[in-house]
Protein backbone atom coordinates (compact mmCIF):
# COMPACT_ATOMS: atom_id res chain seq x y z
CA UNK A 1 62.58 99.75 116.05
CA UNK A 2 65.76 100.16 113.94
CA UNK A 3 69.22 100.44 115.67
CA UNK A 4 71.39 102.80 113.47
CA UNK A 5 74.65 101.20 113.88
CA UNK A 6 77.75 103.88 115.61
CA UNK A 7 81.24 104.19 115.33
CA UNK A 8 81.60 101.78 118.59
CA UNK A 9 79.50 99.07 117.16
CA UNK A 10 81.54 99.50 113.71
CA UNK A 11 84.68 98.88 115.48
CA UNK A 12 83.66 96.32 117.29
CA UNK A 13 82.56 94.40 114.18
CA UNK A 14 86.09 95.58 112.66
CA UNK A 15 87.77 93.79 115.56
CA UNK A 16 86.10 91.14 115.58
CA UNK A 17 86.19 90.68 111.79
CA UNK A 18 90.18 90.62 111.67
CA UNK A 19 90.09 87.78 114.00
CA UNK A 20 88.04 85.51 111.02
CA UNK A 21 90.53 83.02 109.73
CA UNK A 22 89.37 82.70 106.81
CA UNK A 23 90.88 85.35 104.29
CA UNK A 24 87.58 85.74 101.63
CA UNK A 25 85.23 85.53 104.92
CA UNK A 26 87.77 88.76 106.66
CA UNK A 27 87.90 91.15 103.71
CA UNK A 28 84.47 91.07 102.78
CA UNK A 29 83.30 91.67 106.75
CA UNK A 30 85.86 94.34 107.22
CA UNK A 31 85.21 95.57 103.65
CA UNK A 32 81.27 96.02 104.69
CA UNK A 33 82.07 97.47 108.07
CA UNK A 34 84.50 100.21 106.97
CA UNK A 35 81.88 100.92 104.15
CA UNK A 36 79.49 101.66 106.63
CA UNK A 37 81.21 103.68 108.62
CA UNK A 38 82.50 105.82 105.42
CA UNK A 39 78.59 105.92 104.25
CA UNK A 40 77.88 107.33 107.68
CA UNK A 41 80.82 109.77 107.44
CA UNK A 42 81.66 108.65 110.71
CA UNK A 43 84.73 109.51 112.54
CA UNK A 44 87.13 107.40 113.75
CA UNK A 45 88.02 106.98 117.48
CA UNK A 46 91.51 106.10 118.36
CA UNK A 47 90.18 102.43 119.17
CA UNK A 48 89.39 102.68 115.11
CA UNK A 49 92.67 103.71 114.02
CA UNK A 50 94.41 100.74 116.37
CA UNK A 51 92.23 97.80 115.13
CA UNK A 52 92.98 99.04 111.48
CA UNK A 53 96.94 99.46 112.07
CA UNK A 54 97.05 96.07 113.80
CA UNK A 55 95.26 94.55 111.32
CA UNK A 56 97.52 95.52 108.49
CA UNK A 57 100.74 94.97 110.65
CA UNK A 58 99.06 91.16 111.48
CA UNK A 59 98.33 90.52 107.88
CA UNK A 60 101.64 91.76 106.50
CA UNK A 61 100.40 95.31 105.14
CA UNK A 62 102.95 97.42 106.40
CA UNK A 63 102.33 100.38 103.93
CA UNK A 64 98.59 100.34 104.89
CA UNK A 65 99.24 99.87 108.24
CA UNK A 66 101.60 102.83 107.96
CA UNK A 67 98.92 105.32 106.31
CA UNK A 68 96.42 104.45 109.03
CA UNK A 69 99.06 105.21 111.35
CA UNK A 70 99.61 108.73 109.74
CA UNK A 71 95.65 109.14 109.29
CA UNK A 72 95.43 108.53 113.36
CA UNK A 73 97.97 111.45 114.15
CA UNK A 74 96.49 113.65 111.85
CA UNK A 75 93.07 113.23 114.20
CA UNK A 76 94.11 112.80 117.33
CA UNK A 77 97.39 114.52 117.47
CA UNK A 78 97.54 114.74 121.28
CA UNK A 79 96.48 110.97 122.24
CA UNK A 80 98.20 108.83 119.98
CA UNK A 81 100.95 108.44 122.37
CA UNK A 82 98.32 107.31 125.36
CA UNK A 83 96.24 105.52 123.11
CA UNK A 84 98.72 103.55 120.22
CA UNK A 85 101.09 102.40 122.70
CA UNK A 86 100.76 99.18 121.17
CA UNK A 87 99.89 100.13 117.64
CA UNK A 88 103.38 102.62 117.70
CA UNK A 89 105.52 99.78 119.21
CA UNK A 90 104.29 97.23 116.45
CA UNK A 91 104.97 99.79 114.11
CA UNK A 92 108.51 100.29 115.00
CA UNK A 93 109.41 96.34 114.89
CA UNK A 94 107.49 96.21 111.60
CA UNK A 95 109.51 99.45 110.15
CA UNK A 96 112.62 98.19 111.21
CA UNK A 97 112.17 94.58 109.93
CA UNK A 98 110.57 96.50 106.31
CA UNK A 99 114.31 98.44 106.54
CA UNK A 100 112.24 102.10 106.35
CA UNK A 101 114.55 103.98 108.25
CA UNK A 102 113.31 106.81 108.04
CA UNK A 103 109.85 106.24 109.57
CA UNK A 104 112.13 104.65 112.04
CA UNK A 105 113.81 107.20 112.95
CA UNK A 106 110.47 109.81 113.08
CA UNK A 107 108.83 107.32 115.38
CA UNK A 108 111.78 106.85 117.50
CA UNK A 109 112.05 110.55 117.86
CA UNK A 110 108.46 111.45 118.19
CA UNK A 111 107.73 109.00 120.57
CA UNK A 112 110.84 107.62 122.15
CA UNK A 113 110.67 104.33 124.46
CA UNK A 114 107.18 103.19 124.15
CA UNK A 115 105.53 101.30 126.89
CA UNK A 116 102.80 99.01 126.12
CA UNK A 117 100.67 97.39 129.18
């Protein structure tokens, strides 16, 4: 018995992964896990595209964590406002703080007040 390993159990390992503490340890299990799921040609769900954004905004990658923003809307067009509550909030502090005001002002626009539970 073999267990082919999905996009759940990929993100999973990719949340679990950016909580490592150790920096070497982190990249080389995210590294591995994205891998996989780009071998697999899997797609990403929303839960995906969150991890990754928070990961980068956590560990100070705002351009990364700005192209995996833009990578989620291109999917899922229609859900990133119910889905990247949190992800779109963090975004805007981050954007503001990096002085990018025009990303800013898109996300302000595009998603006005953003609630995060």
């Amino acid at each position: 018995f073999r267990l082919e390993p999905d996009i759940g159990l990929l993100t999973t390992c990719l949340r679990l992964a950016s909580r490592i503490s150790d920096p070497h340890t982190r990249r080389e299990v995210m590294s591995t896990a994205l891998a996989s799921i780009e071998a697999r040609k899997l797609p990403y769900t929303p839960v995906t595209h969150n991890v990754l954004i928070s990961h980068n905004l956590v560990y100070d990658d705002y351009g990364e964590a700005k192209r995996q923003f833009q990578r989620f809307e291109q999917q899922y067009r229609s859900q990133v406002a119910a889905t990247g509550a949190k992800s779109i909030q963090r975004l805007l502090v981050s954007s503001r703080k990096q002085g990018d005001k025009e990303f800013t002002l898109y996300l302000e626009q595009q998603y006005g007040t953003v609630r995060t539970w």
